[in-house]
C-alpha atoms as a PDB file:
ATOM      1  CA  UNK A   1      84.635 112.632  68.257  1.00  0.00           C
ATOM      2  CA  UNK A   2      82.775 111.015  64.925  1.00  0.00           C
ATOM      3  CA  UNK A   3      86.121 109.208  64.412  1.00  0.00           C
ATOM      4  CA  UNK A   4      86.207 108.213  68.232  1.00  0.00           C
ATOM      5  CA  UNK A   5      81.993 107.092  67.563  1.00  0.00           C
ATOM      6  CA  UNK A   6      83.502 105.078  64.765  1.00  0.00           C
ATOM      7  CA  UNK A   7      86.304 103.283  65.719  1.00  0.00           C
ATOM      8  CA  UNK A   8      84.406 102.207  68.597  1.00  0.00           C
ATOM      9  CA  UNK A   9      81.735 100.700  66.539  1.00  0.00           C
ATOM     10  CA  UNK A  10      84.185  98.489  65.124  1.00  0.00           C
ATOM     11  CA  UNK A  11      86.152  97.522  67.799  1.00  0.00           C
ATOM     12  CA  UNK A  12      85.148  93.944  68.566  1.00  0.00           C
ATOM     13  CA  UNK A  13      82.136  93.986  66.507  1.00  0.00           C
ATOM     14  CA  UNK A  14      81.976  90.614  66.128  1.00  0.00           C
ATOM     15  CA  UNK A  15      80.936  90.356  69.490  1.00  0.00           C
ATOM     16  CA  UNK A  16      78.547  93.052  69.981  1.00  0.00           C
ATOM     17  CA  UNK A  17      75.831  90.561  68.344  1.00  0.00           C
ATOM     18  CA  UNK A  18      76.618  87.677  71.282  1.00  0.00           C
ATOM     19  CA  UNK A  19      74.091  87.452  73.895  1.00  0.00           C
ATOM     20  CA  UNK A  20      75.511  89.254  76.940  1.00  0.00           C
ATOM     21  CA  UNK A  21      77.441  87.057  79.674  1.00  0.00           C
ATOM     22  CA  UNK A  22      75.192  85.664  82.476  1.00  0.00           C
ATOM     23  CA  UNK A  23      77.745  86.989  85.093  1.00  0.00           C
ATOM     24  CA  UNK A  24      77.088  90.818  83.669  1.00  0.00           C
ATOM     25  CA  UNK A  25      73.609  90.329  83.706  1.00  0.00           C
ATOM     26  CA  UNK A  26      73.582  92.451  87.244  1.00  0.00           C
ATOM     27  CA  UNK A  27      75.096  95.201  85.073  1.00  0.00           C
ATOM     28  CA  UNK A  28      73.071  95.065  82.542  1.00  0.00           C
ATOM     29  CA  UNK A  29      70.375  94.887  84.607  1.00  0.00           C
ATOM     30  CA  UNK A  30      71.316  98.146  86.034  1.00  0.00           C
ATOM     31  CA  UNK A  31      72.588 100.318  83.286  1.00  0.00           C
ATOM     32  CA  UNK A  32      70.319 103.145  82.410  1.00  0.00           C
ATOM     33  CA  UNK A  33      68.269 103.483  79.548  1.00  0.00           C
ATOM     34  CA  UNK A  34      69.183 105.398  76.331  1.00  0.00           C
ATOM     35  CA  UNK A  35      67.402 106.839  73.250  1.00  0.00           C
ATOM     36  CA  UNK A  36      67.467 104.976  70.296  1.00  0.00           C
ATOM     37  CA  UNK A  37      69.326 107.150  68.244  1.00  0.00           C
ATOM     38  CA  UNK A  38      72.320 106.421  70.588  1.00  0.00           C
ATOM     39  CA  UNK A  39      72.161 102.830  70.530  1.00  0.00           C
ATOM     40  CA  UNK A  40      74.756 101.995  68.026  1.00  0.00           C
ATOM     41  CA  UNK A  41      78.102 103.902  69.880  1.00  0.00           C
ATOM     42  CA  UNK A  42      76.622 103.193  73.143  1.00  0.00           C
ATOM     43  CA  UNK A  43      76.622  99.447  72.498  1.00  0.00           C
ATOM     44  CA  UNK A  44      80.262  99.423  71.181  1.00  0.00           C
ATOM     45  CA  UNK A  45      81.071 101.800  74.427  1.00  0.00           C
ATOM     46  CA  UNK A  46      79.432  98.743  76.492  1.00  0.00           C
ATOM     47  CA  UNK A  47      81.324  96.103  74.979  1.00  0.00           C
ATOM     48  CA  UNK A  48      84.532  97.716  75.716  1.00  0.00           C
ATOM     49  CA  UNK A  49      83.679  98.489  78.746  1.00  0.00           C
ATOM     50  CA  UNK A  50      82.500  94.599  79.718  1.00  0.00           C
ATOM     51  CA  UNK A  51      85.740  93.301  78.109  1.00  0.00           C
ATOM     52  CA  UNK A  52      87.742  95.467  80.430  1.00  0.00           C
ATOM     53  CA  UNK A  53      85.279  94.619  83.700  1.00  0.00           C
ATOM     54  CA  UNK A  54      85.822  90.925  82.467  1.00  0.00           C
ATOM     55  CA  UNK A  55      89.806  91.066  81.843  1.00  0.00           C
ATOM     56  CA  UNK A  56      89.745  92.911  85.352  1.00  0.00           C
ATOM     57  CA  UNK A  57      87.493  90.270  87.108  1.00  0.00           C
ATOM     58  CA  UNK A  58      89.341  87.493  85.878  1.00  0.00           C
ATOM     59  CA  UNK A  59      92.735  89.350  87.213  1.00  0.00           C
ATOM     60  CA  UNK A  60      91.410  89.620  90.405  1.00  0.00           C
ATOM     61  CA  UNK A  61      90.246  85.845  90.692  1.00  0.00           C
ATOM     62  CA  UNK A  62      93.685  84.941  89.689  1.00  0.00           C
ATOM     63  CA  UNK A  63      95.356  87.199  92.626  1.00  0.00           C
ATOM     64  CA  UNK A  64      93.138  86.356  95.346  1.00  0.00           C
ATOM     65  CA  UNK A  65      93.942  85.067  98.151  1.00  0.00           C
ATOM     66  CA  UNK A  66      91.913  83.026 100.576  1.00  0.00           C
ATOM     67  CA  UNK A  67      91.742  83.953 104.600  1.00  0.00           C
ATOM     68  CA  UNK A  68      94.295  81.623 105.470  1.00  0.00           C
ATOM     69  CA  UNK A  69      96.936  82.485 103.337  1.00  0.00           C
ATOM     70  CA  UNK A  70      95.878  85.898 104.881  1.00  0.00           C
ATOM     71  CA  UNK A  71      97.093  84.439 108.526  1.00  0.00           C
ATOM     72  CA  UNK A  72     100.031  82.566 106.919  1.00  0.00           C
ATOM     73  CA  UNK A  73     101.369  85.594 105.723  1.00  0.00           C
ATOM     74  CA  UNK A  74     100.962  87.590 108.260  1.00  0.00           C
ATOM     75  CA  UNK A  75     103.006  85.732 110.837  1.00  0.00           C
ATOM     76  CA  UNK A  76     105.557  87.413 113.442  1.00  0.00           C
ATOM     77  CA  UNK A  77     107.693  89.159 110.253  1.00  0.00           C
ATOM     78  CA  UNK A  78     104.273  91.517 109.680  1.00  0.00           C
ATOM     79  CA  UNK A  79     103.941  92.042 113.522  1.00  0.00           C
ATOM     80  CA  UNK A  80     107.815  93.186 113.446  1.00  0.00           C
ATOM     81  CA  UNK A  81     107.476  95.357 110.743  1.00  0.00           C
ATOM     82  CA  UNK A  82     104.759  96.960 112.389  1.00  0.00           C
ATOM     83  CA  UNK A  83     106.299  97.827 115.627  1.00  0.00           C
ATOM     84  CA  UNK A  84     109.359  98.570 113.607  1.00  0.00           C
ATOM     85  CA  UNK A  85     107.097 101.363 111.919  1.00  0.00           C
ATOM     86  CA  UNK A  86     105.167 102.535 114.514  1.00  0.00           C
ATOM     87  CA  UNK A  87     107.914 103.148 117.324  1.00  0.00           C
ATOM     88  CA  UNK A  88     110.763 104.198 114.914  1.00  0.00           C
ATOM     89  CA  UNK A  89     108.803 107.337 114.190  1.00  0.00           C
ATOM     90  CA  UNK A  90     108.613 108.494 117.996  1.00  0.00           C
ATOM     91  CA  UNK A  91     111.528 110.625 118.888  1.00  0.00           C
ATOM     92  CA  UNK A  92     111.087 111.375 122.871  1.00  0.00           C
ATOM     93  CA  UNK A  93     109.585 107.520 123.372  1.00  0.00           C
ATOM     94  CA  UNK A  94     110.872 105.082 120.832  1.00  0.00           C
ATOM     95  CA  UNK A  95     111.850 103.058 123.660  1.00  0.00           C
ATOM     96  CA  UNK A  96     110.213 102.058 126.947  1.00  0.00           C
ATOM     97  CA  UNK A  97     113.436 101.296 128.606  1.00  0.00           C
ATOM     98  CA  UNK A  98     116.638 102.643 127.611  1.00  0.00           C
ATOM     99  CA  UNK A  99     119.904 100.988 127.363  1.00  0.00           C
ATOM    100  CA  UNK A 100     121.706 101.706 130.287  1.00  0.00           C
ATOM    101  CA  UNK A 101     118.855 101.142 132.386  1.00  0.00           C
ATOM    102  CA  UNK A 102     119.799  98.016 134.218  1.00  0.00           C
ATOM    103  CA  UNK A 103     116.220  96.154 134.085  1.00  0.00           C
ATOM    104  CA  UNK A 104     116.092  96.862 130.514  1.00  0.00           C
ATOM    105  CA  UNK A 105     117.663  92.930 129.408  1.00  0.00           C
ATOM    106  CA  UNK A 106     116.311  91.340 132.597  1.00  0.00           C
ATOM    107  CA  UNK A 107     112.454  92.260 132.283  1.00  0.00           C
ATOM    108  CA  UNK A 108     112.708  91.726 128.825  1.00  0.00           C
ATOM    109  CA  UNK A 109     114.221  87.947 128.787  1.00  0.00           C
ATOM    110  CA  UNK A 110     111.809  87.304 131.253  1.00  0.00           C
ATOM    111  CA  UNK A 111     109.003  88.593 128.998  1.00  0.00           C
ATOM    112  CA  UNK A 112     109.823  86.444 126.173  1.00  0.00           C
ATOM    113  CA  UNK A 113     111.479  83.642 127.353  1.00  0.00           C
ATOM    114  CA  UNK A 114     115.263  83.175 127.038  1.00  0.00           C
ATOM    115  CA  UNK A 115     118.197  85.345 128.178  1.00  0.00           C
ATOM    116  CA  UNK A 116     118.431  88.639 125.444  1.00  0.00           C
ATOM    117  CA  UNK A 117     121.694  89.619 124.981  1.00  0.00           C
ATOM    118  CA  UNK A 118     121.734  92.788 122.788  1.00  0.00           C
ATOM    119  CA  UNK A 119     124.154  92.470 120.349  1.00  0.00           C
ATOM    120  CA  UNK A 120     126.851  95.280 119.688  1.00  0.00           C
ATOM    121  CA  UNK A 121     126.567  96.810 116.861  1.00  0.00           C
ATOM    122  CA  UNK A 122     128.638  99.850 117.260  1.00  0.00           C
ATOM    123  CA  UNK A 123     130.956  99.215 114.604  1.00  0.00           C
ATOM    124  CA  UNK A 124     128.831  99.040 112.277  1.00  0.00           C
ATOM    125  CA  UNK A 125     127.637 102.472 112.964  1.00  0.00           C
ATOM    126  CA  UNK A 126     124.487 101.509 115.180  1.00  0.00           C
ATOM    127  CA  UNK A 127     124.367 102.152 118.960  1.00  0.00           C
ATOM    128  CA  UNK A 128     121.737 100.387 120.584  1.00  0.00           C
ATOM    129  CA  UNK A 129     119.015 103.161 122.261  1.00  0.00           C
ATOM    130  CA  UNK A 130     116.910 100.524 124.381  1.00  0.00           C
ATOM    131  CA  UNK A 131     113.987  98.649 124.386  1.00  0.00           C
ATOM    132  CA  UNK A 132     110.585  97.548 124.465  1.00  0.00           C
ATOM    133  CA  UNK A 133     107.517  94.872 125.317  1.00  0.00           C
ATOM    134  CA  UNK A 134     105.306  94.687 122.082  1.00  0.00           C
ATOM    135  CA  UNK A 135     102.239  92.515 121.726  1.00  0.00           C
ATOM    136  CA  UNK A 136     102.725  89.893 118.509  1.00  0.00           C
ATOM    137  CA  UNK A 137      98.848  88.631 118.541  1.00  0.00           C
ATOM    138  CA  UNK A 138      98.912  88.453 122.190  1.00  0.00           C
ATOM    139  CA  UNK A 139     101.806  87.035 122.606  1.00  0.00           C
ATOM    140  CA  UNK A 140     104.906  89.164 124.338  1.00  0.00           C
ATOM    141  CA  UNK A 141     107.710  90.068 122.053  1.00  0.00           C
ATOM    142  CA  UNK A 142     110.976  92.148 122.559  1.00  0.00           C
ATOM    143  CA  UNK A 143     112.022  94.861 120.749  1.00  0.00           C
ATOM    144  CA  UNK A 144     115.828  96.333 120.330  1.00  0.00           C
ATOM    145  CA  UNK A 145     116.080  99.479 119.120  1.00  0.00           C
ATOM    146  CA  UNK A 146     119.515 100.634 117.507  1.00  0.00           C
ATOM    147  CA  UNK A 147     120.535 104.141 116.258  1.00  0.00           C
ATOM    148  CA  UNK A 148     123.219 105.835 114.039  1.00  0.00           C
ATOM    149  CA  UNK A 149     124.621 109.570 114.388  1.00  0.00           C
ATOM    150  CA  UNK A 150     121.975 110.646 111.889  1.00  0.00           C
ATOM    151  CA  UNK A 151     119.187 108.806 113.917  1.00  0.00           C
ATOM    152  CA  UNK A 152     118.709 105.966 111.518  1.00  0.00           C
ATOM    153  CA  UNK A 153     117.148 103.431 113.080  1.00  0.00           C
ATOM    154  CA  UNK A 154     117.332  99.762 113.069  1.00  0.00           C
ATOM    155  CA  UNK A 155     115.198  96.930 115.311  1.00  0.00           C
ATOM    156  CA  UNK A 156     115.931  93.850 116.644  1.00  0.00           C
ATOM    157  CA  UNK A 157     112.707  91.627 117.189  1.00  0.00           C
ATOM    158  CA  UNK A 158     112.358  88.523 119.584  1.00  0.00           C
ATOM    159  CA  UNK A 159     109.140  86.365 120.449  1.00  0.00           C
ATOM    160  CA  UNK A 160     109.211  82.548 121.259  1.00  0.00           C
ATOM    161  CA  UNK A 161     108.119  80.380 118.487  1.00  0.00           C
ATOM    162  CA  UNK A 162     107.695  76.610 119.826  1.00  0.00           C
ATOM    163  CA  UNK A 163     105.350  75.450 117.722  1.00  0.00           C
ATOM    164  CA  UNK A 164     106.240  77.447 113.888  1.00  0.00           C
ATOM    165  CA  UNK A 165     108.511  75.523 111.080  1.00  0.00           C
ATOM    166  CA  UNK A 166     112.027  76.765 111.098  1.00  0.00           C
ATOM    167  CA  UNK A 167     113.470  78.970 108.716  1.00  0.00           C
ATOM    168  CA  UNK A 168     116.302  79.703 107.198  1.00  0.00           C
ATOM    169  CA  UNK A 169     117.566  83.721 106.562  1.00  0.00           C
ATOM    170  CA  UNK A 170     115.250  85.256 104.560  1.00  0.00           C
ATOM    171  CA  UNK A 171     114.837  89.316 103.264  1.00  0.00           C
ATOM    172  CA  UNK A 172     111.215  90.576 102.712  1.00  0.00           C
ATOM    173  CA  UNK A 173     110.384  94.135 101.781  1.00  0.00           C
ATOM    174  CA  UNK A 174     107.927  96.051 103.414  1.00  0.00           C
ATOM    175  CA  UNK A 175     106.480  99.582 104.501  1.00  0.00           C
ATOM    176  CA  UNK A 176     109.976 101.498 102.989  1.00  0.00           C
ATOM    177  CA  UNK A 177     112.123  99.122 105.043  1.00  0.00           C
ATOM    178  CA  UNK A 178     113.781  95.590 105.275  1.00  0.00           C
ATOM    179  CA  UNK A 179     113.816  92.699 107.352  1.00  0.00           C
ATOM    180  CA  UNK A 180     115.850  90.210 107.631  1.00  0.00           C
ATOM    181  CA  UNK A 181     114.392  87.135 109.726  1.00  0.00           C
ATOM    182  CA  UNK A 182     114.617  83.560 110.023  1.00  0.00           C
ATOM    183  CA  UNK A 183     113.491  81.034 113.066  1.00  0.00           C
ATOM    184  CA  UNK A 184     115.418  78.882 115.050  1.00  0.00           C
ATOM    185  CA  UNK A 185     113.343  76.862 117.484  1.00  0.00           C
ATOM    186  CA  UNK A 186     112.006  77.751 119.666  1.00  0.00           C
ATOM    187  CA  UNK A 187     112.283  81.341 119.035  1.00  0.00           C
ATOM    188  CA  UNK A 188     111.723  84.131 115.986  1.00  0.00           C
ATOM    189  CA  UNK A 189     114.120  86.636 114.937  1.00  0.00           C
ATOM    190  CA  UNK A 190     113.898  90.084 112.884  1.00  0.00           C
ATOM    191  CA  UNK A 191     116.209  92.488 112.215  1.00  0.00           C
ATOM    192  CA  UNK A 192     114.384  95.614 110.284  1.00  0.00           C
ATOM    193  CA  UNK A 193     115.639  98.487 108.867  1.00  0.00           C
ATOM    194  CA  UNK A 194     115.992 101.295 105.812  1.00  0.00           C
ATOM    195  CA  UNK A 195     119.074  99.401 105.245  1.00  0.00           C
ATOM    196  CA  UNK A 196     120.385  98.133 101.490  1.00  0.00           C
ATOM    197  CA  UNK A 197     120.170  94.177 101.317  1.00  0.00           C
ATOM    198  CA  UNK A 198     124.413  93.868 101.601  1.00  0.00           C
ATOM    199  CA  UNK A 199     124.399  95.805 104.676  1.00  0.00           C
ATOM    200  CA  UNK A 200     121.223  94.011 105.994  1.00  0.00           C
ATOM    201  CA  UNK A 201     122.804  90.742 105.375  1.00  0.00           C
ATOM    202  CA  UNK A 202     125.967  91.937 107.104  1.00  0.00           C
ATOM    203  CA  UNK A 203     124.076  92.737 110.262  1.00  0.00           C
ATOM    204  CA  UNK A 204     122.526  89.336 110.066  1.00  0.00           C
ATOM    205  CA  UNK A 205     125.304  87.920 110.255  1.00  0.00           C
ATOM    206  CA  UNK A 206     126.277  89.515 113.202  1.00  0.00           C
ATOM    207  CA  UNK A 207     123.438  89.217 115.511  1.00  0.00           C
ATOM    208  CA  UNK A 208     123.048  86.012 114.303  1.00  0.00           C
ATOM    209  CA  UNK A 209     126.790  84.786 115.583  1.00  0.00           C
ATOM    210  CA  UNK A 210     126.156  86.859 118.721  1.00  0.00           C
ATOM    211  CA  UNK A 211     123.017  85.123 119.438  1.00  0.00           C
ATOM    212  CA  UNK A 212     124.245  81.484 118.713  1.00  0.00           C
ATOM    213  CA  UNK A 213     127.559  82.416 121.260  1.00  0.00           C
ATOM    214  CA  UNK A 214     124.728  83.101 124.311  1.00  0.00           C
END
């Protein structure tokens, strides 16, 4: 502990005699009192601890983000990742309607906008389950659900998007899982899953083709 007291007493001593930075003053301001005969390891304690509140501070400022890059990053990808969490966990109600129910494409398409053709997936190990009407910021929003043998799941998520940039495939990572989503006016599409990026790319691919043939 004397070696500890010591080495802290030198460490940055050459700033321990600076006045202390106007933005700790609040700190300062608030730090208890001590007894004399403690002053000398308690001020080299101090300075290491205000270099590391500064280094941290400054960290922060550099990674913060204002509110609307917030919004802008939120978009319909978080509100599909969301529902792709939420609902994937239910096991007697992942779906409101289920795939051989014959309203299931019909109210849905109507929901969102355009005609939703489901695409097959079955070779690639997925069977699709059947569906849902999710909110995405008020906004109605269709949800595919798709299921292996082993019940892992993979969703398939639709809203109309008249008005947002277009863009090209993209992968994010999020929550444990991946999507895979890009927008083609005037609509959004996600495809989420546990999935490795190959085989996420390969299922692209193929709702993408079926989508384009509707």
């Amino acid at each position: 502990m004397r070696r500890d007291k010591d080495l802290l007493a030198t460490l940055n001593s050459e700033i321990l005699s600076e006045p202390v930075p106007e933005r700790f003053s609040n700190i300062v301001a608030r730090a208890p009192r001590v007894p004399a005969n403690n002053n000398h390891w308690m001020r080299a304690a101090a300075a290491v601890v205000l270099l590391l509140a500064g280094a941290t501070g400054g960290w922060i400022a550099h990674d913060q983000v204002t509110p609307s890059q917030i919004v802008a990053k939120a978009g319909f990808v978080d509100q599909a990742v969301s529902a792709h969490v939420l609902f994937t966990k239910e096991r007697r109600h992942a779906v409101e309607a289920k795939a051989e129910e014959k309203h299931l494409v019909r109210w849905l398409s109507k929901r969102v906008g355009r005609t939703l053709n489901p695409p097959n997936l079955n070779e690639a190990g997925y069977k699709l389950v059947g569906g849902r009407l999710v909110s995405d910021y008020g906004r109605p929003a269709a949800q595919f659900m798709f299921q292996t043998k082993d019940r892992q799941r993979l969703t398939l998520y639709v809203r109309s998007a008249p008005d947002e940039k277009e863009t090209k495939f993209q992968i994010v990572q999020d929550r444990g899982v991946s999507a895979f989503y890009w927008i083609e006016k005037p609509y959004a599409y996600a495809l989420i899953g546990k999935v490795d990026r190959q085989k996420l790319v390969a299922l692209g691919e193929i709702v993408h083709n079926h989508l384009q043939s509707r």
